[in-house]
C-alpha atoms as a PDB file:
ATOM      1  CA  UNK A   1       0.000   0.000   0.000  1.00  0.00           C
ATOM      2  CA  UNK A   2       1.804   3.399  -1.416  1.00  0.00           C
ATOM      3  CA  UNK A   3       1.544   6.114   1.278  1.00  0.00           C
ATOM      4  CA  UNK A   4       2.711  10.146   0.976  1.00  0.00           C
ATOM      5  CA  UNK A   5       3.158  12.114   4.092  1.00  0.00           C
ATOM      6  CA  UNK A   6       3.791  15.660   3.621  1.00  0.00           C
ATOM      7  CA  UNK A   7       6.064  18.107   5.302  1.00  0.00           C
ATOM      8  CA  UNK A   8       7.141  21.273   5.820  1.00  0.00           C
ATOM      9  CA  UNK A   9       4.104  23.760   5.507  1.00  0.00           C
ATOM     10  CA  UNK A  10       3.543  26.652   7.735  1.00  0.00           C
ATOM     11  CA  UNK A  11       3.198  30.406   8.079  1.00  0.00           C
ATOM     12  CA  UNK A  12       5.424  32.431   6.503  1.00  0.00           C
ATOM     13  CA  UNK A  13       5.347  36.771   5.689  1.00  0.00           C
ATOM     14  CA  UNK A  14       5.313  37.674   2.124  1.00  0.00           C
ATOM     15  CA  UNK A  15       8.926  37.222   0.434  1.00  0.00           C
ATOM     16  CA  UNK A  16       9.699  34.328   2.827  1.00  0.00           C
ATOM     17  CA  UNK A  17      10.477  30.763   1.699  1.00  0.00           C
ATOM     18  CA  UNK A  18       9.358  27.201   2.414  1.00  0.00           C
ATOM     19  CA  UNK A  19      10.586  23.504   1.718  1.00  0.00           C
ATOM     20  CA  UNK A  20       7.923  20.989   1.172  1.00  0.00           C
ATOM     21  CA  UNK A  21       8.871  17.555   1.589  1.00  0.00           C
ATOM     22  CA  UNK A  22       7.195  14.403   0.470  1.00  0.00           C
ATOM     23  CA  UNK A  23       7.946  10.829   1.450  1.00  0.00           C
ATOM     24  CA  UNK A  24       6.276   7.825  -0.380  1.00  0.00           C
ATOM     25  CA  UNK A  25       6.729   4.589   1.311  1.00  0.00           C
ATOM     26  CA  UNK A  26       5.145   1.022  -0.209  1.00  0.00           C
ATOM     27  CA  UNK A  27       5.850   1.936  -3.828  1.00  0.00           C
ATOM     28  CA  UNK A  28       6.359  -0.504  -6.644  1.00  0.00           C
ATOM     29  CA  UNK A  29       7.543   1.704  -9.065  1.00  0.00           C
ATOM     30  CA  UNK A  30      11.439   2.344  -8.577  1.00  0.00           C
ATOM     31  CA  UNK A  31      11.231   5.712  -9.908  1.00  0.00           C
ATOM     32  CA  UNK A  32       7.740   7.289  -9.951  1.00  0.00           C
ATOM     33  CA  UNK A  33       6.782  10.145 -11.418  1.00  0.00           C
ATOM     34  CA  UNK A  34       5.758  12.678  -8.789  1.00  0.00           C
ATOM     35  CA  UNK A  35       3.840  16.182  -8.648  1.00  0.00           C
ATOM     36  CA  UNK A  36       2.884  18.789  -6.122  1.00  0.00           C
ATOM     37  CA  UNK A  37      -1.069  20.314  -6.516  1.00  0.00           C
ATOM     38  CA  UNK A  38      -2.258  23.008  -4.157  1.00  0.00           C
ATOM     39  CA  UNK A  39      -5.756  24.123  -3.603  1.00  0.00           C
ATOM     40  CA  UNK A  40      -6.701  27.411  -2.310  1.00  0.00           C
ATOM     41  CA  UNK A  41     -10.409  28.225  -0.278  1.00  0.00           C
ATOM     42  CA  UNK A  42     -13.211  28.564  -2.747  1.00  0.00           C
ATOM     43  CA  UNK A  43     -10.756  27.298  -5.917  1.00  0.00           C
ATOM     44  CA  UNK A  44      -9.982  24.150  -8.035  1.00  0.00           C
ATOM     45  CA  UNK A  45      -7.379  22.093  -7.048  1.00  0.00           C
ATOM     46  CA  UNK A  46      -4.703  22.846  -9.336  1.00  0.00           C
ATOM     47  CA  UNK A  47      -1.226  21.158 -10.593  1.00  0.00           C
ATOM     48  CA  UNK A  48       1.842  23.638  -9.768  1.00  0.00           C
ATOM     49  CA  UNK A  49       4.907  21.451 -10.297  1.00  0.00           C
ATOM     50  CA  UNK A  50       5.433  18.292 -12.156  1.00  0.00           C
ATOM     51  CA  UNK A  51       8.898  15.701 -11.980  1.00  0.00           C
ATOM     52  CA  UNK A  52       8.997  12.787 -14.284  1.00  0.00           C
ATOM     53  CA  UNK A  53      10.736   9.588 -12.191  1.00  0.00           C
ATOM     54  CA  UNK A  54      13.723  10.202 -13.636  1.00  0.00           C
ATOM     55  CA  UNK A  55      14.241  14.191 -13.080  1.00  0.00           C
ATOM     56  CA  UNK A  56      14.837  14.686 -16.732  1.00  0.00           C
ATOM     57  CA  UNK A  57      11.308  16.484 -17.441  1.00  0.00           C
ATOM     58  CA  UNK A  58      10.039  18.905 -15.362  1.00  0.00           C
ATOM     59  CA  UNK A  59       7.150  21.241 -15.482  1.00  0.00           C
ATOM     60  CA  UNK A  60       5.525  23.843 -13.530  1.00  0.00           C
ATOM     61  CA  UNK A  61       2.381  26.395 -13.815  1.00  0.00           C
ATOM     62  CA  UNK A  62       3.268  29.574 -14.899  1.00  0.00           C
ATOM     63  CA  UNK A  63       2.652  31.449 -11.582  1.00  0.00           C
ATOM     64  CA  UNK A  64       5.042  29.767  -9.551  1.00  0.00           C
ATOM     65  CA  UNK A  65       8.013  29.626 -12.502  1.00  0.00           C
ATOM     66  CA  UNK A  66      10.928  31.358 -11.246  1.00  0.00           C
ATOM     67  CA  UNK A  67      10.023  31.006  -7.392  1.00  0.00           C
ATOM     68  CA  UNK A  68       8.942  27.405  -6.960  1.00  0.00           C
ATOM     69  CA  UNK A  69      11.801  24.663  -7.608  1.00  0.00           C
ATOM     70  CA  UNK A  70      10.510  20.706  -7.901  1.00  0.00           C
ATOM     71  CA  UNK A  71      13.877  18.124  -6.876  1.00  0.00           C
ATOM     72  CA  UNK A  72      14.036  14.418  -6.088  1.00  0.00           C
ATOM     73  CA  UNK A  73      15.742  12.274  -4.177  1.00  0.00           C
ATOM     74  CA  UNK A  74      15.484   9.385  -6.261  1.00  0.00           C
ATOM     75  CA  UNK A  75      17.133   6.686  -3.824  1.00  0.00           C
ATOM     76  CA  UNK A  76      14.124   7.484  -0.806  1.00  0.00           C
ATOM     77  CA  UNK A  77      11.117   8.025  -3.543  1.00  0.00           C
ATOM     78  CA  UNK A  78      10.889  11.316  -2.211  1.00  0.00           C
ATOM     79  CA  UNK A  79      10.112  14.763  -3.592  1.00  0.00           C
ATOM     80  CA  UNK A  80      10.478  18.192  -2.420  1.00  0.00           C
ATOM     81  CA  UNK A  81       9.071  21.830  -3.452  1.00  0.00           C
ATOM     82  CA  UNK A  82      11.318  24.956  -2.433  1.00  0.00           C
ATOM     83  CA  UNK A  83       9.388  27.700  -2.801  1.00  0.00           C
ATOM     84  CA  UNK A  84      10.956  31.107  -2.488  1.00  0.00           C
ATOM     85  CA  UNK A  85       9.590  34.847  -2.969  1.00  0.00           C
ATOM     86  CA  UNK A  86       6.232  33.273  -1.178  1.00  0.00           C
ATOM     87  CA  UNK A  87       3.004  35.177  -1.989  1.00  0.00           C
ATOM     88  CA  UNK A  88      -0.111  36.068  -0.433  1.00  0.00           C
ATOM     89  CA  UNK A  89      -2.324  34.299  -3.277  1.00  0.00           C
ATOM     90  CA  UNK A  90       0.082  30.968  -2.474  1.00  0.00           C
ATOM     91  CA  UNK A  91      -1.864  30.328   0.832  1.00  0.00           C
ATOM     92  CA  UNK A  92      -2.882  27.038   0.330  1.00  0.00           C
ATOM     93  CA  UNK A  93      -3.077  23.367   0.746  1.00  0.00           C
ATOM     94  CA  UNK A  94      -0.164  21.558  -0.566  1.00  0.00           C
ATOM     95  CA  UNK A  95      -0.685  17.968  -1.950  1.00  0.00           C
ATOM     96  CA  UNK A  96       2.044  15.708  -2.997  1.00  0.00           C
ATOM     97  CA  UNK A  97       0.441  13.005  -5.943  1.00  0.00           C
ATOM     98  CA  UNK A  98       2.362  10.565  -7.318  1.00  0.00           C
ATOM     99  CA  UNK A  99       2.052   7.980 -10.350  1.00  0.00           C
ATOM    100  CA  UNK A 100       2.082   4.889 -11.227  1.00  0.00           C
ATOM    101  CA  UNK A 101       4.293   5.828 -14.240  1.00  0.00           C
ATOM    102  CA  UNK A 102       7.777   6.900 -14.832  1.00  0.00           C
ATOM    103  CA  UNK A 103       6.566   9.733 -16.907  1.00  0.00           C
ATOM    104  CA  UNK A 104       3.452  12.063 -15.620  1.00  0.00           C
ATOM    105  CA  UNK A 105       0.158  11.234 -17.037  1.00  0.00           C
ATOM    106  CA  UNK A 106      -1.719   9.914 -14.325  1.00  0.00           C
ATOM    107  CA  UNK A 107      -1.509  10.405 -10.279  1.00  0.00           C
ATOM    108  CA  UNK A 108      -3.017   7.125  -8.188  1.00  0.00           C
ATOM    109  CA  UNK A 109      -1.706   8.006  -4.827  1.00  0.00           C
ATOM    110  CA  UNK A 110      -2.096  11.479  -2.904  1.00  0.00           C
ATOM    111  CA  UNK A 111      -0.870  12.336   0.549  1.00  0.00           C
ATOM    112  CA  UNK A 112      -3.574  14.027   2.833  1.00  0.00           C
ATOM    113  CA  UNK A 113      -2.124  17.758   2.453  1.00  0.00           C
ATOM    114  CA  UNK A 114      -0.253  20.619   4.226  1.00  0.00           C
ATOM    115  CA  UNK A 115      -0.784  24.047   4.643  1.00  0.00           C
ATOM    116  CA  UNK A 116       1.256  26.875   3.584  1.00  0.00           C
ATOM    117  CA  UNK A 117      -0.109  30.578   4.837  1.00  0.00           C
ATOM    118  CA  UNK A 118       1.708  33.184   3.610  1.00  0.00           C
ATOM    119  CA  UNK A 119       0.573  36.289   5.421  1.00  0.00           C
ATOM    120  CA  UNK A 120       1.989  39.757   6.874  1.00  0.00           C
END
């Protein structure tokens, strides 16, 4: 049974940075591709950063390029999400997904969220 626990959210001012970390535990897949989503109050869940299993492709939404960086550590099946220059409109909760797949296309397993409040 794949499993994601998230970590790393919090409060932070406007400017500040976070690291999100994700560890998946009771995968199958030696190198999974993995993503982060976020969802904000009153708004669609929506897919900021993407890492194929290998690290080689990498994609993010266009309001976190430049500020938001996506790594792996490929021997723990983990992923991570620096985020830097942290906004007001980035207050929300942070899901890790992962696939089934080596290349993104389709996310089975989600971990149950973190926060991230980014506030004066």
């Amino acid at each position: 049974q794949v499993q994601l626990v998230e970590s790393g959210g919090g409060s932070v001012e406007p400017g500040g940075s976070l690291r999100l970390s994700c560890a998946a535990s009771g995968y199958s897949v030696v190198r999974p591709c993995m993503a982060w989503f976020r969802q904000a109050p009153g708004k669609e869940r929506e897919r900021i950063a993407t890492i194929s299993g290998g690290g080689d492709d990498i994609e993010y939404t266009d309001s976190v390029k430049g500020r938001f960086t996506i790594s792996l550590d490929k021997a723990k099946v983990m992923v991570f999400l620096q985020m830097n220059s942290l906004k007001p409109e980035d207050t929300a909760m942070y899901y890790c997904a992962a696939s089934d797949y080596v290349y993104c296309a389709t996310y089975e397993y989600w971990g149950q969220g973190i926060q991230v409040t980014v506030s004066s």
